[in-house]
Protein backbone atom coordinates (compact mmCIF):
# COMPACT_ATOMS: atom_id res chain seq x y z
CA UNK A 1 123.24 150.85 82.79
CA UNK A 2 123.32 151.52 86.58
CA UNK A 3 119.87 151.54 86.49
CA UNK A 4 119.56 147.84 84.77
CA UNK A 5 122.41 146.66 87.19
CA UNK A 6 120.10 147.78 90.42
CA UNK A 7 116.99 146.18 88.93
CA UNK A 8 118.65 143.25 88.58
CA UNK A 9 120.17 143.63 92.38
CA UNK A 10 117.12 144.09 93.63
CA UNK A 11 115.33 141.02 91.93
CA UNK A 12 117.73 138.84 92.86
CA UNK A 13 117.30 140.01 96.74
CA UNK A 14 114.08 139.66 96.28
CA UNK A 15 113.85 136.00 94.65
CA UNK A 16 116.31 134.71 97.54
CA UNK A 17 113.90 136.19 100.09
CA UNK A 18 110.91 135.23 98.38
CA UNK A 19 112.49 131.82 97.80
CA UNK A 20 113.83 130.88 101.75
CA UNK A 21 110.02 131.84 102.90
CA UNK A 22 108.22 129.79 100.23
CA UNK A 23 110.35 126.79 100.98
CA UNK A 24 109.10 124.31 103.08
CA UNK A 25 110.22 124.33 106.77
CA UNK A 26 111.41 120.55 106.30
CA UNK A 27 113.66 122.06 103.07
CA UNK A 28 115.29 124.80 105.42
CA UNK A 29 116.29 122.71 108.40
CA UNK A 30 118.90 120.17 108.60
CA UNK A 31 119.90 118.25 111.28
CA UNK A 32 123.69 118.68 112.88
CA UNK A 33 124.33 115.62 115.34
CA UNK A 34 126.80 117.53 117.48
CA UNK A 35 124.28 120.16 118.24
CA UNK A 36 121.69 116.83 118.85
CA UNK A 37 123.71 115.57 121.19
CA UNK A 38 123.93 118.97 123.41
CA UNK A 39 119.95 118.81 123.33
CA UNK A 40 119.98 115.60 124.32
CA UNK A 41 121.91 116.14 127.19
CA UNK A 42 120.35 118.86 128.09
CA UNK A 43 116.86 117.89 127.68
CA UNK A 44 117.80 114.77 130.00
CA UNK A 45 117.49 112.10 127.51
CA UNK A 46 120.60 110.98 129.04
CA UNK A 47 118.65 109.79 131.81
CA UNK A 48 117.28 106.95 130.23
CA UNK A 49 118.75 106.46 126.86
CA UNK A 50 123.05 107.14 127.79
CA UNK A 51 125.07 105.98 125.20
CA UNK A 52 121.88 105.11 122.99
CA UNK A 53 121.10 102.28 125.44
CA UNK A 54 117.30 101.86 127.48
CA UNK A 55 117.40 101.77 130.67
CA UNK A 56 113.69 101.05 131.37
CA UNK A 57 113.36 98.43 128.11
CA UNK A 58 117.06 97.49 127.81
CA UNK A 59 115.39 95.76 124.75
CA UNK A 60 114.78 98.59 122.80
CA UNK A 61 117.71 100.66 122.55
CA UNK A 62 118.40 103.64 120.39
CA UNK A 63 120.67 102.20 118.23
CA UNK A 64 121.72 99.33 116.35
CA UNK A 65 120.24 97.11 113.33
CA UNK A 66 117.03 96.43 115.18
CA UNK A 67 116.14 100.14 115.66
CA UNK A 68 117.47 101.00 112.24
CA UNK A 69 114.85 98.87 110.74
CA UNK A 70 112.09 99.99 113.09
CA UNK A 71 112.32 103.42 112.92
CA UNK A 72 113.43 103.45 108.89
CA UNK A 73 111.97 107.24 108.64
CA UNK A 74 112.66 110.03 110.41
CA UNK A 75 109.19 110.79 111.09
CA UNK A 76 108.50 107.39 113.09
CA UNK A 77 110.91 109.07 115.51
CA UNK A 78 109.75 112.81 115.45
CA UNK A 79 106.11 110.93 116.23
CA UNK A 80 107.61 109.03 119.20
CA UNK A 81 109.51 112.30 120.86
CA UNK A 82 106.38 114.49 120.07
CA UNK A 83 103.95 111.94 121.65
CA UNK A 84 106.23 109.82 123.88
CA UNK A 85 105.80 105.85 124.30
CA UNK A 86 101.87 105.14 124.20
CA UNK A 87 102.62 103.38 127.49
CA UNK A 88 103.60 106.42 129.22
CA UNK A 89 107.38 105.97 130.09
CA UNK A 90 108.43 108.86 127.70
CA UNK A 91 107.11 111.93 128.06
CA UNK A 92 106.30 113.82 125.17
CA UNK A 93 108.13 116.59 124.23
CA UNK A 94 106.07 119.30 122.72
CA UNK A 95 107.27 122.25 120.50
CA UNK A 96 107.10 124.35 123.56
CA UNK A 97 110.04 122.23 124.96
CA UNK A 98 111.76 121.64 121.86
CA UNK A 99 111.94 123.39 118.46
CA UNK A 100 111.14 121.63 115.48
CA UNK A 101 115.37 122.49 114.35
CA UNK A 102 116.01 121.18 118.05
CA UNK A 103 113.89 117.75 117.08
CA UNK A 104 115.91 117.36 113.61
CA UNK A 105 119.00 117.98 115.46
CA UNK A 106 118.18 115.07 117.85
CA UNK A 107 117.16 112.96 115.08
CA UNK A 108 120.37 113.33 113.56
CA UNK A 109 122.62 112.55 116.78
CA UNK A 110 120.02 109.26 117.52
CA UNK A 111 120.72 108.14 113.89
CA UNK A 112 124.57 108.67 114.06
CA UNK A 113 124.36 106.30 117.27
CA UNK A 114 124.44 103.34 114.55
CA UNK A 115 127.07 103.09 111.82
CA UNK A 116 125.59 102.47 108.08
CA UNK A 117 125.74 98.27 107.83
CA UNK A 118 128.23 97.74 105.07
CA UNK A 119 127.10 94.16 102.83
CA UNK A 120 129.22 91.24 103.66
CA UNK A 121 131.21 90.91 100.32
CA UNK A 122 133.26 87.49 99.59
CA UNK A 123 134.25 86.54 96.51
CA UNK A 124 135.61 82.69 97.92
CA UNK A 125 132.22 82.36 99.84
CA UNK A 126 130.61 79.54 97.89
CA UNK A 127 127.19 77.81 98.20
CA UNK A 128 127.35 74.67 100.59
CA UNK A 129 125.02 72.03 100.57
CA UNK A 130 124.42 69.65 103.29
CA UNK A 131 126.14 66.29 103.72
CA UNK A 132 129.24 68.07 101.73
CA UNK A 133 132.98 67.68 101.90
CA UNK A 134 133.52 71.05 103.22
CA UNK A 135 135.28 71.54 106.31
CA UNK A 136 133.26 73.00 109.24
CA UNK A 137 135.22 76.35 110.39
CA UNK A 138 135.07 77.28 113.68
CA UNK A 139 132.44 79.71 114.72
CA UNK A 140 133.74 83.03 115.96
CA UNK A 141 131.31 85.59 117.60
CA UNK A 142 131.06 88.84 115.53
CA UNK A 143 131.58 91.39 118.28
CA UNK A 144 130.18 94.97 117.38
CA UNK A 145 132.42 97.99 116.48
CA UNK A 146 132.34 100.16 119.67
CA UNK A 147 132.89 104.21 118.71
């Protein structure tokens, strides 16, 4: 019986080690935004991108609907912060400079910089045609949640 119960001790040591090298590296890492955000400060991404903004192409921020649907996979982004901009005015940061858990970790803190859209959902929103008897309301501006 002791023998059976360190056969079984063993095998199951075994599969768990066997099991966390066979898995793919992708499987094995997840990305923690708090820890992205330390690695982006200290990598100096700050420099250029505080607060998710662009200071070089205020146009293309790090954040928001527009860079949401850009970059819709994570892998757009690992490209760009492997490579840097094809133009030249972000360096590339290689695996030397950054581990690949360091790069998810990023990834996560640049995704966390804009909150998941929620659909617009009105049940008294009805279809209006033009030329119809329905009161104009007055246009407010839609000012975005600051965190």
């Amino acid at each position: 019986m002791l023998a059976l119960q360190a056969d079984f001790k063993l095998f199951v040591a075994v599969f768990i080690l066997l099991s966390t090298f066979m898995m793919p590296a992708e499987a094995q890492m997840r990305g923690d935004a708090m820890r992205g955000a330390a690695v982006f400060r200290a990598m100096n991404c700050v420099m250029c991108h505080a607060g998710g903004g662009n200071s070089l192409r205020p146009e293309k921020p790090l954040k928001g609907v527009g860079f949401a649907n850009k970059y819709r996979g994570d892998e757009s982004i690992a490209v760009m912060i492997r490579e840097g901009s094809p133009n030249g005015l972000m360096p590339a940061f290689r695996q030397s400079q950054l581990t690949d858990q360091q790069l998810f970790d990023v990834i996560c803190y640049i995704r966390s910089l804009t909150p998941k859209q929620r659909p617009v959902v009105n049940s008294k929103i009805k279809a209006v045609s033009p030329g119809s008897d329905v009161k104009k309301a007055p246009v407010t501006k839609l000012q975005p949640k600051r965190t």
